[in-house]
Protein backbone atom coordinates (compact mmCIF):
# COMPACT_ATOMS: atom_id res chain seq x y z
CA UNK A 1 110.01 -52.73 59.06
CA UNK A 2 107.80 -54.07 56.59
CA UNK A 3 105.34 -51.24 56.81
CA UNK A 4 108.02 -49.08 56.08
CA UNK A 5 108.99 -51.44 52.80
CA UNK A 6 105.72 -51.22 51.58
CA UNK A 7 105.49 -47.41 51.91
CA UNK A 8 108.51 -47.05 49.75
CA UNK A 9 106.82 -49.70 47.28
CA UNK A 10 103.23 -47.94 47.19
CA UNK A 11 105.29 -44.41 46.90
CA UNK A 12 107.25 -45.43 44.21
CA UNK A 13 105.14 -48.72 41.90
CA UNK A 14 101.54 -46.98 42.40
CA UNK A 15 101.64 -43.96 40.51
CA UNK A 16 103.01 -46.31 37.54
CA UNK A 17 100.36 -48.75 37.81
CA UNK A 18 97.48 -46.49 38.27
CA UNK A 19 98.14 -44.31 35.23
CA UNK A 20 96.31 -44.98 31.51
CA UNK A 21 98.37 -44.87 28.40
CA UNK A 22 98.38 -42.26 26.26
CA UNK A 23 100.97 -41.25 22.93
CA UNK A 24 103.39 -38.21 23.37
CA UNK A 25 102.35 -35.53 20.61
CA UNK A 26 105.50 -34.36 18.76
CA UNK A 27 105.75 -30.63 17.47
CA UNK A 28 108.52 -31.84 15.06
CA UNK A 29 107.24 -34.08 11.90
CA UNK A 30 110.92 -35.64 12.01
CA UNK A 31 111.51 -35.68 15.99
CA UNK A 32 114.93 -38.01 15.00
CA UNK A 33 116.04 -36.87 12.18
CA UNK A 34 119.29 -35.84 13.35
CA UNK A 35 120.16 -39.47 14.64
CA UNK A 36 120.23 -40.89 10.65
CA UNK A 37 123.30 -41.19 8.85
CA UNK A 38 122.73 -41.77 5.72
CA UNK A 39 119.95 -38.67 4.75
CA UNK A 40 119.01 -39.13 1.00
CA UNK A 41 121.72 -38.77 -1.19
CA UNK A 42 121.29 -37.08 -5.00
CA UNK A 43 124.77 -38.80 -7.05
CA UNK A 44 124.25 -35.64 -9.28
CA UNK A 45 124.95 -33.12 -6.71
CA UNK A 46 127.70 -35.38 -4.80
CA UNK A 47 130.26 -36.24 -7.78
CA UNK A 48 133.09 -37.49 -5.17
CA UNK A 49 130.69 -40.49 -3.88
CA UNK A 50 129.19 -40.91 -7.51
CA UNK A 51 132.80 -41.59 -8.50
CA UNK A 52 134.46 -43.60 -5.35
CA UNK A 53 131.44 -45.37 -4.99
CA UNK A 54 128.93 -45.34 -8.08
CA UNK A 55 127.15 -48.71 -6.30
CA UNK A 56 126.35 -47.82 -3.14
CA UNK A 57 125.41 -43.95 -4.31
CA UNK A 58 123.27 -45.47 -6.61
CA UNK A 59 121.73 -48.00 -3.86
CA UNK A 60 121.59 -45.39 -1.30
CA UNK A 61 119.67 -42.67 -3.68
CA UNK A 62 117.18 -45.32 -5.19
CA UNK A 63 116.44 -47.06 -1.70
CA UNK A 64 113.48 -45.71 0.03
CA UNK A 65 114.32 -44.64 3.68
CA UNK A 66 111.45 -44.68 6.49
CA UNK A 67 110.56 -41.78 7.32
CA UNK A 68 110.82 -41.04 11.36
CA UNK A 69 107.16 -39.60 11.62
CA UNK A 70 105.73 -42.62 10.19
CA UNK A 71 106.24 -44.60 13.24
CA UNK A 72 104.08 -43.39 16.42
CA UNK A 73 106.77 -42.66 19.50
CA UNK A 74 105.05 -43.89 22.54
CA UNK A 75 105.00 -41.52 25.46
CA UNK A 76 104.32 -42.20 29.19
CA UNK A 77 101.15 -43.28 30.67
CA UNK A 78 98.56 -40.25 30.83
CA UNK A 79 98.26 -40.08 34.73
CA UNK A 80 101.59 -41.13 35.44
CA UNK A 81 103.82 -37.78 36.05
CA UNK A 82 100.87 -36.08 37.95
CA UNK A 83 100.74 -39.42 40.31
CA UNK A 84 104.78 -39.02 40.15
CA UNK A 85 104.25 -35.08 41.19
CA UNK A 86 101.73 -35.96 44.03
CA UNK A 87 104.03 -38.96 45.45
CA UNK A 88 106.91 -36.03 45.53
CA UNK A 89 104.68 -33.69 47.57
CA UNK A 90 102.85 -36.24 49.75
CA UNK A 91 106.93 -37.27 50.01
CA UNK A 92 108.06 -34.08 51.33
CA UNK A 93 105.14 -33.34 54.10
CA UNK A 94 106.14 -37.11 55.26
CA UNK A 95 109.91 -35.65 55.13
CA UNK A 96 109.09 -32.51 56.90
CA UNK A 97 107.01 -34.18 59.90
CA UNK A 98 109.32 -37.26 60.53
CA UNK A 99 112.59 -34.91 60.34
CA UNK A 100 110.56 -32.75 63.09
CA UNK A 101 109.61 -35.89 64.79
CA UNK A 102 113.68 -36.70 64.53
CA UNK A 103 114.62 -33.74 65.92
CA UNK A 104 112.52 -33.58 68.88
CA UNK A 105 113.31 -37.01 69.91
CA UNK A 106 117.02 -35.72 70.64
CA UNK A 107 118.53 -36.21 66.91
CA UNK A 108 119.94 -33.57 64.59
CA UNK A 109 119.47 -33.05 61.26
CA UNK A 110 122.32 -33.83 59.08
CA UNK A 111 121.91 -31.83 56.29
CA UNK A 112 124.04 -28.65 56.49
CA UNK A 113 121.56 -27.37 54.40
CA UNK A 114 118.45 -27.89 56.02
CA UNK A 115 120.03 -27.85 59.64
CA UNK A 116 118.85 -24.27 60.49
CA UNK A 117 115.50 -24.30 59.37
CA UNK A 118 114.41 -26.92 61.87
CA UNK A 119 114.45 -24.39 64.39
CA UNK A 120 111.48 -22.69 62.08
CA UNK A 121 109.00 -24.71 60.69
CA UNK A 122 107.39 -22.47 58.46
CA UNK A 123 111.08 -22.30 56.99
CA UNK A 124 111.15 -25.91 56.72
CA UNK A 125 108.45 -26.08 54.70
CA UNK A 126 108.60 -23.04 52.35
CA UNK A 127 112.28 -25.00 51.75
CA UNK A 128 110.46 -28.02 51.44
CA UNK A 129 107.68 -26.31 48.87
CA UNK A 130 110.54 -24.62 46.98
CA UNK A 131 112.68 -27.65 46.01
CA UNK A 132 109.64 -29.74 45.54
CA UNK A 133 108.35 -27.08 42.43
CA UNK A 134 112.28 -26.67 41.32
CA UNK A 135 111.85 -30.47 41.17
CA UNK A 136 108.78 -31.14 39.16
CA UNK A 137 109.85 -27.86 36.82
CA UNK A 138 113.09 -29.95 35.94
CA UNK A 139 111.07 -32.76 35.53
CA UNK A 140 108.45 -30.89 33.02
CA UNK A 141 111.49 -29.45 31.39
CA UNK A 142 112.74 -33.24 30.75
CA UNK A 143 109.13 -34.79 29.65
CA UNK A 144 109.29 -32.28 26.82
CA UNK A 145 111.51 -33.99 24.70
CA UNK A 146 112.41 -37.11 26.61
CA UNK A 147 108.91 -38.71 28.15
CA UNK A 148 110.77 -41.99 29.74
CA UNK A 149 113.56 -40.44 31.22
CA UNK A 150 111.22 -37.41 33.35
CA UNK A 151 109.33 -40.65 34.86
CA UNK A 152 112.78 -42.04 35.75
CA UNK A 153 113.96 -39.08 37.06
CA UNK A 154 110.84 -39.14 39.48
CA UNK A 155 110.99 -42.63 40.05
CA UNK A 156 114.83 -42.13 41.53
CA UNK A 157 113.79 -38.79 43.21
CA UNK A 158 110.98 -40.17 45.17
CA UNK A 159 112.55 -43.14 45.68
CA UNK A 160 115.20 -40.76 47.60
CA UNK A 161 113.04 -39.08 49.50
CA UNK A 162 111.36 -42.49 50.52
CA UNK A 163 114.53 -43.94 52.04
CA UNK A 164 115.28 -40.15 53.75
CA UNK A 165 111.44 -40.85 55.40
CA UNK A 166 112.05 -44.37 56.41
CA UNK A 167 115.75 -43.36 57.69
CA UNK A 168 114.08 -40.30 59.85
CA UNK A 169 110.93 -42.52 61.16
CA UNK A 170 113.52 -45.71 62.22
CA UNK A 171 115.57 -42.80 64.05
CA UNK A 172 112.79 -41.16 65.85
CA UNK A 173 111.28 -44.62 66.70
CA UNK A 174 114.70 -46.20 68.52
CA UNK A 175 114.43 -43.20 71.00
């Protein structure tokens, strides 16, 4: 029991604490542009706010907005989606050998899915392989434009197939 709680801790905390930070590098030079409101406003060229609002036209037009690329956007630690990629695939071999184990301790898998390729392993694990690169391509997709949320996406897969290993090792143990 707690060997199995502190496999699911090194699978999951590790990779985060063992990577080096780095900054994301941003093709755009206004990556949030569309999220601001108020863009800068001319009163010459808008005659309807000049008029309804001459004050805050004026304000708005003579106020000197940020610019988004001023301010660095952090991105995710340098080592931290490879460590995330590596947990997934050292994730899946532990998947594939205790759902073997499971199976030929008397249990059956319970994924409809899945459930006919334990009869082949070389099925098994070209399955196994196949949604472990449609996995980490989402994820790359993601980290494009949205760093944090790939390594959460990671986080809660491997977590996943953490608790699907300790589930298919307790099984295989009580028989």
């Amino acid at each position: 029991m707690v060997i199995a709680r502190a496999l699911a801790t090194l699978v999951v905390i590790l990779p985060m604490l063992s990577a080096t930070p780095v900054y994301a590098q941003i093709a755009s030079t206004r990556p949030y542009a569309s999220l601001f409101l108020i863009r800068s406003l001319d009163p010459a060229q808008t005659p309807a706010i000049r008029t309804a609002m001459p004050l805050t036209a004026a304000v708005a037009a003579a106020t000197p907005v940020a610019a988004a690329h001023e301010t660095p956007v952090k991105g995710t630690p340098r080592g931290l989606q490879p460590s995330l990629y590596a947990g997934l695939i050292t994730l899946q071999a532990l998947d594939t050998h205790s759902t073997l184990r499971a199976v030929d301790s008397g249990h059956v898998e319970q994924n409809p899915l899945m459930r006919w390729s334990v009869d082949h392993p070389v099925a098994l694990v070209s399955m196994k392989a196949a949604a472990s690169a449609a996995t980490i391509l989402v994820a790359e997709r993601i980290r494009k434009r949205h760093p944090t949320r790939a390594v959460a996406f990671m986080a809660a897969v491997n977590t996943a197939y953490a608790l699907v290993v300790l589930h298919n090792y307790r099984v295989s143990a009580h028989h």
